[in-house]
Structure formats: C-alpha cells, structure tokens
PDB file of N, CA and C in Angstrom:
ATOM      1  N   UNK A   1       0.968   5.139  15.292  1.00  0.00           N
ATOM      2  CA  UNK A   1      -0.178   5.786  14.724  1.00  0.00           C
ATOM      3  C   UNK A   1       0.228   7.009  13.889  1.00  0.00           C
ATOM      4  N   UNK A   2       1.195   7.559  14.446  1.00  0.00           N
ATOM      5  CA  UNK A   2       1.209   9.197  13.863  1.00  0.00           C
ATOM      6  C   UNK A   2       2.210   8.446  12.487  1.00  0.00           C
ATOM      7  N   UNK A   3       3.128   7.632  12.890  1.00  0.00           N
ATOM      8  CA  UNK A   3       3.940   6.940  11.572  1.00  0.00           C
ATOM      9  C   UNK A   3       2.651   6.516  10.429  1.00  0.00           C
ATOM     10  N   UNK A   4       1.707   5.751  10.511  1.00  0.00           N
ATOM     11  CA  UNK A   4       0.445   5.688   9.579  1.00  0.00           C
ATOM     12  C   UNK A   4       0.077   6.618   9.075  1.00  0.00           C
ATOM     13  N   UNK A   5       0.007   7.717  10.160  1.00  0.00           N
ATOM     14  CA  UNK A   5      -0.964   8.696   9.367  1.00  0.00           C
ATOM     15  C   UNK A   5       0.028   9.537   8.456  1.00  0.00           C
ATOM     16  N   UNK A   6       1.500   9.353   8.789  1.00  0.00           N
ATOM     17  CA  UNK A   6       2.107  10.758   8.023  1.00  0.00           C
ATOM     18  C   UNK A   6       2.671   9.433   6.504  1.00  0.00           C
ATOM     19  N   UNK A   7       2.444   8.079   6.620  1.00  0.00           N
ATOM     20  CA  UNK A   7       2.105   7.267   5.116  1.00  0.00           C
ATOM     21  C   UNK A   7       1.113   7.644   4.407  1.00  0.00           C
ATOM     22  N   UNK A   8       0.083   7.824   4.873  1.00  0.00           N
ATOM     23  CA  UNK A   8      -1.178   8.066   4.144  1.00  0.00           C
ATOM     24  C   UNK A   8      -0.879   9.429   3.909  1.00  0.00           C
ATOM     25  N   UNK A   9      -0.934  10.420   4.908  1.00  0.00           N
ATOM     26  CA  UNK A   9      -0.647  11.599   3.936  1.00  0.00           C
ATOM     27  C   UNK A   9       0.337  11.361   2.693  1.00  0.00           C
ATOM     28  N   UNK A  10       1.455  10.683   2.730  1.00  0.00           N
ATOM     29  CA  UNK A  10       2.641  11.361   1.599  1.00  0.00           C
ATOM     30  C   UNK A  10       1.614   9.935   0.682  1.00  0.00           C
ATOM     31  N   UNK A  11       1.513   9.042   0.668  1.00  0.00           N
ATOM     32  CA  UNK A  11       0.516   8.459  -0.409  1.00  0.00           C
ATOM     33  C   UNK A  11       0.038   9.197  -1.183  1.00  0.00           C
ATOM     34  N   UNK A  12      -1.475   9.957  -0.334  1.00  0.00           N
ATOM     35  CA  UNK A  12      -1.452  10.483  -1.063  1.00  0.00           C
ATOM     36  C   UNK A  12      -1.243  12.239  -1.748  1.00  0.00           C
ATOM     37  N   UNK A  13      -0.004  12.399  -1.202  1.00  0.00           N
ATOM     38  CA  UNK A  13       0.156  13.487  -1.757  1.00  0.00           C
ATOM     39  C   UNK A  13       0.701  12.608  -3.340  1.00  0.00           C
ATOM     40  N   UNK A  14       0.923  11.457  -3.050  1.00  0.00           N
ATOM     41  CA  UNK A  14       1.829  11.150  -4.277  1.00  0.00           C
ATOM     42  C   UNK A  14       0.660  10.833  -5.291  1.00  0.00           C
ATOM     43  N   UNK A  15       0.088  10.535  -5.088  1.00  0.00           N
ATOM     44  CA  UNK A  15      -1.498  10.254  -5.735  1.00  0.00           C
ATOM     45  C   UNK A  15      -1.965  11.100  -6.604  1.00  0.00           C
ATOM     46  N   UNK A  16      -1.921  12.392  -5.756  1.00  0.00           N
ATOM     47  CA  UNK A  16      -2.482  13.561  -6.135  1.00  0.00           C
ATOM     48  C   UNK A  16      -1.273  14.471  -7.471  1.00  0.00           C
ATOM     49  N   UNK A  17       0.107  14.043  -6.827  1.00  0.00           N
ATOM     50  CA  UNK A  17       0.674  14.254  -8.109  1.00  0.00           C
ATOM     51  C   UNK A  17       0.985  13.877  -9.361  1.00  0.00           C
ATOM     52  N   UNK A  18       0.858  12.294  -8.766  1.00  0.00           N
ATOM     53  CA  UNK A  18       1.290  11.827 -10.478  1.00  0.00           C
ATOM     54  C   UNK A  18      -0.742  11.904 -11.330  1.00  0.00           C
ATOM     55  N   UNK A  19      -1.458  12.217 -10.489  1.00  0.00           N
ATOM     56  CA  UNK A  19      -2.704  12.510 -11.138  1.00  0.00           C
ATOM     57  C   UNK A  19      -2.654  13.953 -11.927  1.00  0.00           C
ATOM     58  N   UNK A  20      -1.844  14.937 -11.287  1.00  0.00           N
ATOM     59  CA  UNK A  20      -1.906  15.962 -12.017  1.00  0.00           C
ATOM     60  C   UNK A  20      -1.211  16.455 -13.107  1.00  0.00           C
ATOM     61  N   UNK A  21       0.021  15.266 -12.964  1.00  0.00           N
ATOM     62  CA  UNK A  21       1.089  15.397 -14.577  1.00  0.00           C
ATOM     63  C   UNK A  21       0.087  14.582 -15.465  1.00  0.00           C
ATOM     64  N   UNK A  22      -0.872  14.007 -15.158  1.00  0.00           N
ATOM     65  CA  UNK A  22      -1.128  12.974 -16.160  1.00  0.00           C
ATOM     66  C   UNK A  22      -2.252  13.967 -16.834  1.00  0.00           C
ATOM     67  N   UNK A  23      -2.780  14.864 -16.204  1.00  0.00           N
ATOM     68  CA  UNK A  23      -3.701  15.671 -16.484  1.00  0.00           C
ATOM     69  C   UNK A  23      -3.187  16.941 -17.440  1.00  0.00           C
ATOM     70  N   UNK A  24      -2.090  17.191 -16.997  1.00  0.00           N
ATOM     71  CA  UNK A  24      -1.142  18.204 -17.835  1.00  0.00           C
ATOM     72  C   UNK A  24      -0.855  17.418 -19.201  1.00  0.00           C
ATOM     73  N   UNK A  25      -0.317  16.414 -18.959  1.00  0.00           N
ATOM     74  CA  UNK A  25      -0.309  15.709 -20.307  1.00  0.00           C
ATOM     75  C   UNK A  25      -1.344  15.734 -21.272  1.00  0.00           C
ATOM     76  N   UNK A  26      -2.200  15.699 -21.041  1.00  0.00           N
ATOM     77  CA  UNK A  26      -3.579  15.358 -21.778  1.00  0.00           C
ATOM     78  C   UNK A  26      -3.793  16.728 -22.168  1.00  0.00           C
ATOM     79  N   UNK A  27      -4.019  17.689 -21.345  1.00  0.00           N
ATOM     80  CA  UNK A  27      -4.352  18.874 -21.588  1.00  0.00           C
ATOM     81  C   UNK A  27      -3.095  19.534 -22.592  1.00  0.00           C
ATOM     82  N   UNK A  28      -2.109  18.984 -22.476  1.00  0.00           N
ATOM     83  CA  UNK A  28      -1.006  19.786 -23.551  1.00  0.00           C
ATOM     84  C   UNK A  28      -1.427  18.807 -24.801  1.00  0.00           C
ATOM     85  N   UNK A  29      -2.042  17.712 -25.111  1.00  0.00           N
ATOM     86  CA  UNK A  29      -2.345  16.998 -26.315  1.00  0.00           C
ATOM     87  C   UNK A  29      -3.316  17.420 -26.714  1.00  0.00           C
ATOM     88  N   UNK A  30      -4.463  18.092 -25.942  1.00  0.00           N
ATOM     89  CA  UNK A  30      -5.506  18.621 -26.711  1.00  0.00           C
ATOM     90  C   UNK A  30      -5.514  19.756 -27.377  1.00  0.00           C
ATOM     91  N   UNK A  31      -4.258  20.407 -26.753  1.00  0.00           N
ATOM     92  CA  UNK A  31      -3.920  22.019 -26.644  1.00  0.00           C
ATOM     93  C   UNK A  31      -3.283  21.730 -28.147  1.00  0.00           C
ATOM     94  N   UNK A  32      -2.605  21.062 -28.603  1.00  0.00           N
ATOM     95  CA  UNK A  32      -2.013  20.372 -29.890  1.00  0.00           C
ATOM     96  C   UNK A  32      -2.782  19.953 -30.583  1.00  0.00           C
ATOM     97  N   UNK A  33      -3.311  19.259 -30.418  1.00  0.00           N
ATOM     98  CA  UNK A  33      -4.861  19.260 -31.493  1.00  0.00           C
ATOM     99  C   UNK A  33      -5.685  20.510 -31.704  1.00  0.00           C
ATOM    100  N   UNK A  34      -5.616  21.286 -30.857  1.00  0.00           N
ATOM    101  CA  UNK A  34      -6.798  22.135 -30.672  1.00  0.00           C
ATOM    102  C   UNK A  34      -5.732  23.093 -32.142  1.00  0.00           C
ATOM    103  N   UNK A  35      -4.874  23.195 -32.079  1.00  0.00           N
ATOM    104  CA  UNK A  35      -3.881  24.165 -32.766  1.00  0.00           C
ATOM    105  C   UNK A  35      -3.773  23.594 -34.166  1.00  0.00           C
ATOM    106  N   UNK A  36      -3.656  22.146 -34.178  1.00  0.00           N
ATOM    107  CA  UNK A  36      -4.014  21.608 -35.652  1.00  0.00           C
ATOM    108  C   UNK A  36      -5.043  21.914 -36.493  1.00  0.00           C
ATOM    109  N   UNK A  37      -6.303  22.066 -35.654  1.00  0.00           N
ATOM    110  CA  UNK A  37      -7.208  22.056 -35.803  1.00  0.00           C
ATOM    111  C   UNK A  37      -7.827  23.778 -36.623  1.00  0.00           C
ATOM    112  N   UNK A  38      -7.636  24.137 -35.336  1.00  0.00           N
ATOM    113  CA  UNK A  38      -7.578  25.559 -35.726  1.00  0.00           C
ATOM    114  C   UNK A  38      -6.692  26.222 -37.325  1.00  0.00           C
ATOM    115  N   UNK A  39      -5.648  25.229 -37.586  1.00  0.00           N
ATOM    116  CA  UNK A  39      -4.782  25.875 -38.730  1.00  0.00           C
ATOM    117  C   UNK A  39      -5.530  24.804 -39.866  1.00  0.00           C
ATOM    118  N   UNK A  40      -6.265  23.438 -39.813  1.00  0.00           N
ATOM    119  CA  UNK A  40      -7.386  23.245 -40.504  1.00  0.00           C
ATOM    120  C   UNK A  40      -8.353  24.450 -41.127  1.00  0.00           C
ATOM    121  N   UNK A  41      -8.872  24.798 -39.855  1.00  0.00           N
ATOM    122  CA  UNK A  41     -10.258  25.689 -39.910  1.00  0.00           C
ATOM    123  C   UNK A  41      -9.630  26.623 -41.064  1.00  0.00           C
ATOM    124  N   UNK A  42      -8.341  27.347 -40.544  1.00  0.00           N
ATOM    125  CA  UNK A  42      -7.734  28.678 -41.102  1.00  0.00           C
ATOM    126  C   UNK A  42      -7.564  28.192 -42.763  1.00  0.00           C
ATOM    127  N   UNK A  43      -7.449  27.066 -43.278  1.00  0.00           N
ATOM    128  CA  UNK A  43      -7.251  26.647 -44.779  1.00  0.00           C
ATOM    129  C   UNK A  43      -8.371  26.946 -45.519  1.00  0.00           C
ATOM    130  N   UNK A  44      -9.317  26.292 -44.746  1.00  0.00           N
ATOM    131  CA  UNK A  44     -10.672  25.909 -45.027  1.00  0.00           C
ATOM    132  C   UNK A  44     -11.542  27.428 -45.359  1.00  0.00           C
ATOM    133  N   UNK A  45     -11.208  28.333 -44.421  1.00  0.00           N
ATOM    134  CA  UNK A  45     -11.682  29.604 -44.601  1.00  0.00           C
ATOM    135  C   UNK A  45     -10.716  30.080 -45.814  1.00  0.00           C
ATOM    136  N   UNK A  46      -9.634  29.867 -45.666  1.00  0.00           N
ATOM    137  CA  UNK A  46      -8.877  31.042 -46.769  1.00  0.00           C
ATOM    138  C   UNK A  46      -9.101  30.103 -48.041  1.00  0.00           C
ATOM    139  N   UNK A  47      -9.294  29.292 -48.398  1.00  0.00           N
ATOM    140  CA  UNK A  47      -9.750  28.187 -49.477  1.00  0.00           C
ATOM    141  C   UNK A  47     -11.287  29.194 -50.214  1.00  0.00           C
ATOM    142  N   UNK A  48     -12.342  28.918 -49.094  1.00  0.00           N
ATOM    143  CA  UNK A  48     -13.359  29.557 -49.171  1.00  0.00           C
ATOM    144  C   UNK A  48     -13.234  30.692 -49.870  1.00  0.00           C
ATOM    145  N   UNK A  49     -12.542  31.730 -48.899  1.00  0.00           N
ATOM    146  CA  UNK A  49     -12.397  33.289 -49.939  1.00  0.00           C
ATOM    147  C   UNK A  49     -12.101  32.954 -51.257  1.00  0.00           C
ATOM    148  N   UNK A  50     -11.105  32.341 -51.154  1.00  0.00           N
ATOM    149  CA  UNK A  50     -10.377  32.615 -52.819  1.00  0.00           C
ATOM    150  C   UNK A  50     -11.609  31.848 -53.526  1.00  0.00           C
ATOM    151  N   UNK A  51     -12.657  31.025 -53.215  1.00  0.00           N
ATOM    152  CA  UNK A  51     -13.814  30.143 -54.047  1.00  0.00           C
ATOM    153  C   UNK A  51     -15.532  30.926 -54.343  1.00  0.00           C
ATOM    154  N   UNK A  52     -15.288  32.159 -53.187  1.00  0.00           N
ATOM    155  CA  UNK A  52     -16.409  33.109 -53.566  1.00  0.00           C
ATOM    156  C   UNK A  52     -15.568  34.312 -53.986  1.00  0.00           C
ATOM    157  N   UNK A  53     -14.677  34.612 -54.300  1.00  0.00           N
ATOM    158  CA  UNK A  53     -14.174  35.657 -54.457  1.00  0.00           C
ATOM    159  C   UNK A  53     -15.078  36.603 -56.122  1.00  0.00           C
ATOM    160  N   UNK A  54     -15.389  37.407 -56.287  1.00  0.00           N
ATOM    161  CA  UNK A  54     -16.453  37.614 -57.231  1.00  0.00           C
ATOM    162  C   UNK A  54     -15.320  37.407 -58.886  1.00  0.00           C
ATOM    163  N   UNK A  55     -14.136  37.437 -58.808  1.00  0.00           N
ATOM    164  CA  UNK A  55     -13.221  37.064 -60.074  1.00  0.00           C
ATOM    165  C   UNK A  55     -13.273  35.379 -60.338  1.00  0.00           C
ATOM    166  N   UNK A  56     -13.448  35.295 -58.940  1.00  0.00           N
ATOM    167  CA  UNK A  56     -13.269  33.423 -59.423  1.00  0.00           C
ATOM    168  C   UNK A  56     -14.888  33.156 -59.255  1.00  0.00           C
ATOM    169  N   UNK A  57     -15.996  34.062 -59.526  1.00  0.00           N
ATOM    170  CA  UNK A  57     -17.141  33.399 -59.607  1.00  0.00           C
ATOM    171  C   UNK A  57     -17.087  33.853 -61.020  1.00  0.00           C
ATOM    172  N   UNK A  58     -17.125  35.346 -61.833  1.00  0.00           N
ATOM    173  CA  UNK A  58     -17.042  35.131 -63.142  1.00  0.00           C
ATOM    174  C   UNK A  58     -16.396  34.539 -64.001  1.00  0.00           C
ATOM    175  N   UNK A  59     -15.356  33.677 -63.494  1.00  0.00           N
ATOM    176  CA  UNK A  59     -14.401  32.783 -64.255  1.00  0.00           C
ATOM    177  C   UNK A  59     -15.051  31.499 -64.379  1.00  0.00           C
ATOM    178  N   UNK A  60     -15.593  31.212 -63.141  1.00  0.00           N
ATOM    179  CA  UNK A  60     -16.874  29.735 -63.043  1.00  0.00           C
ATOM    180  C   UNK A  60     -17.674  29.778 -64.142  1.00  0.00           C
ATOM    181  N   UNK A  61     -18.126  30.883 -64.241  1.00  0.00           N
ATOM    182  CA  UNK A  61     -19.676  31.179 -64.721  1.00  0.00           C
ATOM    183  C   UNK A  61     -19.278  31.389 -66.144  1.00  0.00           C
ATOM    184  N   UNK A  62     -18.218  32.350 -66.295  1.00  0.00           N
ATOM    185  CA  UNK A  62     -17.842  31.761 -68.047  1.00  0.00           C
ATOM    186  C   UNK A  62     -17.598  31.165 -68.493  1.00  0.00           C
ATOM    187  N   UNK A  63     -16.663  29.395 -67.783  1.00  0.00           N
ATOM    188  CA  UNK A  63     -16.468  28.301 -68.430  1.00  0.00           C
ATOM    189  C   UNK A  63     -17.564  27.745 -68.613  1.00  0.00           C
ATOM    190  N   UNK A  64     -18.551  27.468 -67.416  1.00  0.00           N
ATOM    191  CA  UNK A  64     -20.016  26.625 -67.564  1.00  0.00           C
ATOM    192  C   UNK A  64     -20.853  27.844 -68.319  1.00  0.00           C
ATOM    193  N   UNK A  65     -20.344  29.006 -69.267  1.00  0.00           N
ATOM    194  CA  UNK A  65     -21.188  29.394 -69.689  1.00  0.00           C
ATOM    195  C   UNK A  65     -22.966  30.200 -68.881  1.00  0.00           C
ATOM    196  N   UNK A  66     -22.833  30.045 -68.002  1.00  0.00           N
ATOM    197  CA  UNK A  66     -23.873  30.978 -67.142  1.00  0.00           C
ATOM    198  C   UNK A  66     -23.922  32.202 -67.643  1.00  0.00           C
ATOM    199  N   UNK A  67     -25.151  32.890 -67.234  1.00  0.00           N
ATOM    200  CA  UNK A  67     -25.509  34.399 -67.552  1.00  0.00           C
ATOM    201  C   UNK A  67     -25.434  35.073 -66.290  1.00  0.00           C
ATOM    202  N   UNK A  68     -24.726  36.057 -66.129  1.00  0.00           N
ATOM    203  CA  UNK A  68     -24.637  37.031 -64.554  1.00  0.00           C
ATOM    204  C   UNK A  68     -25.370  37.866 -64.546  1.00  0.00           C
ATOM    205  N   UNK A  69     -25.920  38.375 -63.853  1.00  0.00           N
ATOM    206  CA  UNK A  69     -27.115  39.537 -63.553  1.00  0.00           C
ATOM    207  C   UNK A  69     -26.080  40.867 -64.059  1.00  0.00           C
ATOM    208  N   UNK A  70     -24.598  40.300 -63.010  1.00  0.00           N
ATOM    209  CA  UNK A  70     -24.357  42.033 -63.304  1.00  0.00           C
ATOM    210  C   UNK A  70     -23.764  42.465 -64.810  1.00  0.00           C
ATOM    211  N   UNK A  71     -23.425  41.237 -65.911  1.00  0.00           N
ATOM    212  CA  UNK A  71     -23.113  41.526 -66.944  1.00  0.00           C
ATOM    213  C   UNK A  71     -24.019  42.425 -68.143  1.00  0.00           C
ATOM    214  N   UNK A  72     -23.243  43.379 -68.995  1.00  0.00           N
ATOM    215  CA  UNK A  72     -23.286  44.475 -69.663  1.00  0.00           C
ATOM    216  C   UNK A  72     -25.190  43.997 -70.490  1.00  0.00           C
ATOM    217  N   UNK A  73     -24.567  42.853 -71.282  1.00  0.00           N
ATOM    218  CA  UNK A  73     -25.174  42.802 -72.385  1.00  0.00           C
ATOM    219  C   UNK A  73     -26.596  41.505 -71.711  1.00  0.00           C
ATOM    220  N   UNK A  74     -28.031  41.975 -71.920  1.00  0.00           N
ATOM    221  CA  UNK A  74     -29.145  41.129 -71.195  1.00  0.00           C
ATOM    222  C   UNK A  74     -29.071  39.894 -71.912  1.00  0.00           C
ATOM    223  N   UNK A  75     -29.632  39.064 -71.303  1.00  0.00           N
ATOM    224  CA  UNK A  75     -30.260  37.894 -72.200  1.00  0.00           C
ATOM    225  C   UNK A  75     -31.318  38.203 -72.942  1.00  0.00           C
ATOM    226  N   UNK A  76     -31.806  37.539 -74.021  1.00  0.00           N
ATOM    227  CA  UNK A  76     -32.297  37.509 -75.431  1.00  0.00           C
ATOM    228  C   UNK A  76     -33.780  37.171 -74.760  1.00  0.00           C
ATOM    229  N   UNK A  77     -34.629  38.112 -74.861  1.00  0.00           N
ATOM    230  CA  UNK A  77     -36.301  37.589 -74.613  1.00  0.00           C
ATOM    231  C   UNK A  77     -36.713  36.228 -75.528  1.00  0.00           C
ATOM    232  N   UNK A  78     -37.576  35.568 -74.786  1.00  0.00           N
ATOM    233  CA  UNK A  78     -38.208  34.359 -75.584  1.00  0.00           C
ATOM    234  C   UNK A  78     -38.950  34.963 -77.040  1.00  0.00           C
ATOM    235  N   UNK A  79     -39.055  34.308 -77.960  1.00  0.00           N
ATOM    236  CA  UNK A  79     -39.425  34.273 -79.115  1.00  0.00           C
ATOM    237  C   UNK A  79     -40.854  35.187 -78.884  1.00  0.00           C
ATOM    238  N   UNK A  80     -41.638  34.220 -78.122  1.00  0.00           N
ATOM    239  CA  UNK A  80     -43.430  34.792 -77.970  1.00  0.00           C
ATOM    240  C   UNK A  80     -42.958  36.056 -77.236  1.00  0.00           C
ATOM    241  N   UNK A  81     -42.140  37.018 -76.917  1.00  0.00           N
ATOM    242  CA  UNK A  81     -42.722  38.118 -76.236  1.00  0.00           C
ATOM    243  C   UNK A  81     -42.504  39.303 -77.286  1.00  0.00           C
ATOM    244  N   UNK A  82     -43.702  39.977 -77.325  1.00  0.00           N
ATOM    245  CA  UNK A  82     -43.152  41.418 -78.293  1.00  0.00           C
ATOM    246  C   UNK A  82     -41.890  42.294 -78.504  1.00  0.00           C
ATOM    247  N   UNK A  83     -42.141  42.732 -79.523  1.00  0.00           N
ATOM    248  CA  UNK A  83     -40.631  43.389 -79.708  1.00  0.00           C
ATOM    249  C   UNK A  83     -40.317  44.295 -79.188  1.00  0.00           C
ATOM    250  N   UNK A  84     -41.834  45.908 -79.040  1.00  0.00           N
ATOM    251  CA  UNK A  84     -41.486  46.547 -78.148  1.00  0.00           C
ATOM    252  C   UNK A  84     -41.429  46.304 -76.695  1.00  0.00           C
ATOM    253  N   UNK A  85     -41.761  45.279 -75.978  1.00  0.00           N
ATOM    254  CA  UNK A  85     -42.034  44.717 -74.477  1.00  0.00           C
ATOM    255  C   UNK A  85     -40.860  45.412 -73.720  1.00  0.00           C
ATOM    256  N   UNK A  86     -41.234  45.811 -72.829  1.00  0.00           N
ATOM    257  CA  UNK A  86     -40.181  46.348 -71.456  1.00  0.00           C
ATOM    258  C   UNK A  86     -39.746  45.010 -70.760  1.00  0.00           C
ATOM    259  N   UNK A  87     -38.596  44.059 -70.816  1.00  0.00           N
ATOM    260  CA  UNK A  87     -38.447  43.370 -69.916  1.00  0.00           C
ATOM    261  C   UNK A  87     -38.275  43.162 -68.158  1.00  0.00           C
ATOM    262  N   UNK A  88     -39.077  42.127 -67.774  1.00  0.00           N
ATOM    263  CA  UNK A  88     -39.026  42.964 -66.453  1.00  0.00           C
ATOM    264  C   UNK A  88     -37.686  42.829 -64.799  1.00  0.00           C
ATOM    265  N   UNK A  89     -37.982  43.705 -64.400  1.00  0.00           N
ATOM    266  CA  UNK A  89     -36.569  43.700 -63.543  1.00  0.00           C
ATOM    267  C   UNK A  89     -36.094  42.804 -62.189  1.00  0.00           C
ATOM    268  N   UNK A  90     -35.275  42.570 -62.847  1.00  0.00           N
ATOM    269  CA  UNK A  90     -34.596  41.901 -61.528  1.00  0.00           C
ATOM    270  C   UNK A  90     -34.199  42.051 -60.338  1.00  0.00           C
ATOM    271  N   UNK A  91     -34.245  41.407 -59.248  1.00  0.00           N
ATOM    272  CA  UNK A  91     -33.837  42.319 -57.793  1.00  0.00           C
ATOM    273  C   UNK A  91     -32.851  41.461 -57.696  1.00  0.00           C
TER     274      UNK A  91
END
C-alpha cells in the first residue's frame, strides 16, 4: 500500500512538472511576441510623428496645393463679396 501511494505521489509530482515547463514554454513565446509586437507598435508610433509632424504637413499641403490657416498671405474673397468687406474669422 504505502509502495502505491509513494507511485502516485512521484506520478504525480512528475505530472505536475513536465506541466509546468510546458507552461514556461508558452509563456516565454508570448513574452517574444509580446516584444515583437511592442517594437511593431514603437514603428508605427515613430512613423506617425514624422507623418503629423507640422514640416511634413506643410510639405503635404504644398504639393496638393492646399491653403493653411496659418499661412502669411489670405485666400482671395469670392467675386460677389465687396471690396471694402471685413472677411470673417477663423477659429
């Protein structure tokens, strides 16, 4: 009897270990993904900056020709509005 019972214990102690390398395993593969992942994210953000950066938005905006709020010279009033007219302001 006591020979049975001290099988079943080391069973499963053995049980219990090769369950917990297998668990380490997994957890060091996610831990590796998780790190891929993360140096993804980190591109993706520093990509971003350099794509709002306010030099590379007036560089956008002057090839497609756009008008910027914060530039010097206004846009040209429509034809129908008077000459002396106050144009009105932008927020």
């Amino acid at each position: 009897m006591v020979i049975l019972g001290v099988a079943a214990i080391a069973a499963g102690v053995v049980h219990f270990r090769r369950e917990r390398t297998i668990l380490r395993h997994e957890t060091q593969r996610l831990e590796e993904q998780q790190v891929v992942l993360r140096r993804a994210l980190w591109d993706q953000q520093a990509r971003l900056a350099m794509l709002v950066a306010p030099a590379e938005i007036r560089r956008r905006a002057k090839d497609f020709g756009l008008f910027m709020a914060d530039q010097v010279t206004p846009p040209r009033a429509p034809a129908g509005h008077a000459a002396g007219a106050v144009p009105p302001r932008h927020r």
